[in-house]
Protein backbone atom coordinates (compact mmCIF):
# COMPACT_ATOMS: atom_id res chain seq x y z
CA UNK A 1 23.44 -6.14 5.51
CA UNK A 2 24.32 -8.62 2.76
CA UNK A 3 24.21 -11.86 3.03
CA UNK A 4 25.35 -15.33 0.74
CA UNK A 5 22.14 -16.03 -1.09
CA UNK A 6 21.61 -19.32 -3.31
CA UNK A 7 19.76 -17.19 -5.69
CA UNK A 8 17.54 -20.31 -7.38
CA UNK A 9 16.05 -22.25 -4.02
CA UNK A 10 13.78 -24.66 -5.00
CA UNK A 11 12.74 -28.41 -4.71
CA UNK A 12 14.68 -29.00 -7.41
CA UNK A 13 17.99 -28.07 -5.45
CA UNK A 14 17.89 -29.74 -2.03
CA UNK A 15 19.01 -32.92 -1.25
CA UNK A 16 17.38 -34.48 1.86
CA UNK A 17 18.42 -37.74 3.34
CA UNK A 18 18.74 -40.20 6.98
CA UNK A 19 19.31 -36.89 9.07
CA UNK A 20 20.73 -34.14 6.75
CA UNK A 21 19.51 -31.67 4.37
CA UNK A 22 22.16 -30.83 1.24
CA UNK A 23 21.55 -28.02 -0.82
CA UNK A 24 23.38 -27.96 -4.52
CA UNK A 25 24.04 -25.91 -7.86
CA UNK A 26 25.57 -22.92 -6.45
CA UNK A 27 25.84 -21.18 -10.06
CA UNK A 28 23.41 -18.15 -9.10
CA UNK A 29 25.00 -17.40 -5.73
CA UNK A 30 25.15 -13.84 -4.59
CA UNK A 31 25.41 -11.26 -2.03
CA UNK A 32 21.70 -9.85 -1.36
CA UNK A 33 18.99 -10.28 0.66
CA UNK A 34 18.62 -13.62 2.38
CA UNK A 35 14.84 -13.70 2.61
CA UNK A 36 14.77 -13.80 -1.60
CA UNK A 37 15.84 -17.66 -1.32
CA UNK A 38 13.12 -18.23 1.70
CA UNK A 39 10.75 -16.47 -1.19
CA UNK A 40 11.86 -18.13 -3.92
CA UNK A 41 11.79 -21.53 -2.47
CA UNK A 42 8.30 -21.00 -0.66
CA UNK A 43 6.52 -19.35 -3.99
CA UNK A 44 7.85 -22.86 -5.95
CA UNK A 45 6.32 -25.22 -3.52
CA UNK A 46 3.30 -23.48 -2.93
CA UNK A 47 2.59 -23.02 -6.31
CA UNK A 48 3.34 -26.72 -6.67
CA UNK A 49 0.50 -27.43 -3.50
CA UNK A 50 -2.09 -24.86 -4.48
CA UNK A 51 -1.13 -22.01 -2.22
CA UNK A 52 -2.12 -24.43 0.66
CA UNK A 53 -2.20 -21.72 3.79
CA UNK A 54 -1.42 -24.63 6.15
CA UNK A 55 1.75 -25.27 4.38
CA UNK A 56 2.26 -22.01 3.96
CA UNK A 57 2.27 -21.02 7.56
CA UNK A 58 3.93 -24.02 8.21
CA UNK A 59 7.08 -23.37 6.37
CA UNK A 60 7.05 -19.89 7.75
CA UNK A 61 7.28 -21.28 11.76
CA UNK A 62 9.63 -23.82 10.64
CA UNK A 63 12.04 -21.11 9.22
CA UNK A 64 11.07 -18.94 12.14
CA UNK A 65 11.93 -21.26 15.11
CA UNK A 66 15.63 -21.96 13.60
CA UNK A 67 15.55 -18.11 12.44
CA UNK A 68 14.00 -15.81 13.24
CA UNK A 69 12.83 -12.96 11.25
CA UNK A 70 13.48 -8.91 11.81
CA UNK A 71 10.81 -6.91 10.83
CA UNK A 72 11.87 -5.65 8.01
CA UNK A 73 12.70 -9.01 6.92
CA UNK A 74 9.14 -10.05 7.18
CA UNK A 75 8.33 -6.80 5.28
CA UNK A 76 10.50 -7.07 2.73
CA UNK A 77 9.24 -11.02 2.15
CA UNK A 78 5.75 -9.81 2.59
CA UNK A 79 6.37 -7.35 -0.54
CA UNK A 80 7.71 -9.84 -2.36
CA UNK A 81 4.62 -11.86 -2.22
CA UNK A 82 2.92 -9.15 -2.97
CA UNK A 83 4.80 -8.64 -6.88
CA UNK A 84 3.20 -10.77 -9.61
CA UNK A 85 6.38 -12.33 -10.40
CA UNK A 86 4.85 -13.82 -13.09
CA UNK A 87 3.50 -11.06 -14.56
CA UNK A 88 5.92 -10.75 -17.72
CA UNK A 89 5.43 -14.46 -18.60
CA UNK A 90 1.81 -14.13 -18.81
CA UNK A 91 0.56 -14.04 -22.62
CA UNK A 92 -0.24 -10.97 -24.29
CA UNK A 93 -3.73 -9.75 -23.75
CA UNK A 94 -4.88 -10.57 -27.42
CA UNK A 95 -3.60 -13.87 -27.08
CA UNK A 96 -6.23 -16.94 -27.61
CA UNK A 97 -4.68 -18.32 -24.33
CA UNK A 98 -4.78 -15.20 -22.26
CA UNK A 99 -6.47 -15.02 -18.48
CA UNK A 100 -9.47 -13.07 -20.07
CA UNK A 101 -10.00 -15.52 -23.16
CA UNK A 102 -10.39 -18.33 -20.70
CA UNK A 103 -12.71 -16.26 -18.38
CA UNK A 104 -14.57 -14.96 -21.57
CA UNK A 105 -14.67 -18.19 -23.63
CA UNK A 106 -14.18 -20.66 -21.61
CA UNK A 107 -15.82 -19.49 -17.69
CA UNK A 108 -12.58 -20.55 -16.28
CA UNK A 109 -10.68 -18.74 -13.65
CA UNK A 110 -7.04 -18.77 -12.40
CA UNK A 111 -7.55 -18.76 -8.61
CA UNK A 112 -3.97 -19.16 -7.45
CA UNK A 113 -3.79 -15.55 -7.33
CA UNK A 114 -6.88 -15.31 -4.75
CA UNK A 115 -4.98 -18.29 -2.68
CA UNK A 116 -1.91 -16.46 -2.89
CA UNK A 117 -3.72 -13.60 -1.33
CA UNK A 118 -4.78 -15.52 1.32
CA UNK A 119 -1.35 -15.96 2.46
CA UNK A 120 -0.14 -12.89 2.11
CA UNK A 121 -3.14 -11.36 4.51
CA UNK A 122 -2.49 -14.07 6.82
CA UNK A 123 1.21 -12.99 6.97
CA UNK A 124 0.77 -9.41 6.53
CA UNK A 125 3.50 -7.57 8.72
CA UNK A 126 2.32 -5.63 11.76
CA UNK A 127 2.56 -2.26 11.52
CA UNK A 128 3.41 0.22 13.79
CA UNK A 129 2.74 3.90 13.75
């Protein structure tokens, strides 16, 4: 089923005070998948923390003790983990700021991905057969 999604969940949207939580800007609401905000807001901190697996998992029993996830659910956020969803923004491969030109040049690497990975192993859905 379909559900009322925020559509742009971040830090930049919730409003926490003395005992409530108030979430704002409404403007990208829309029926679809509810676990795409629980992405969305959980790829912006992380990012913002270094793909911190104790946070990580943290946020994920939080959600999980008020509600629970289906399997599928867990799945479907798994997959979406999975997508570089910042792929397109990346800079063309001839770029002098491209991921190879700094590992080339430079002998820096990007190692959110490998964090990232480490999440998404940690929460990797069970599978049945």
């Amino acid at each position: 089923p379909l559900y009322l999604c925020h559509g742009d969940l971040d830090q930049h949207h919730l409003l926490m005070g003395d005992g409530y939580t108030a979430i704002i800007e409404y403007n990208r609401m829309h029926l679809g998948i509810q676990i795409s905000d629980l992405y969305r807001f959980m790829r912006k901190v992380m990012e913002k923390h270094g793909w911190n697996l104790d946070l990580g998992l943290s946020m994920l029993d939080s959600y999980e003790r008020v509600l629970p996830m289906e399997p599928k659910e867990r799945g479907c956020l798994y997959y979406l983990f999975l997508y570089p969803e910042k792929y397109w923004k990346q800079p063309a491969e001839r770029s002098p700021v491209s991921r190879r030109y700094l590992e080339q040049r430079c002998g820096r690497t990007d190692h959110r991905a490998e964090q990232k990975s480490d999440l998404v192993q940690k929460y990797a859905p069970v599978r049945t057969t």
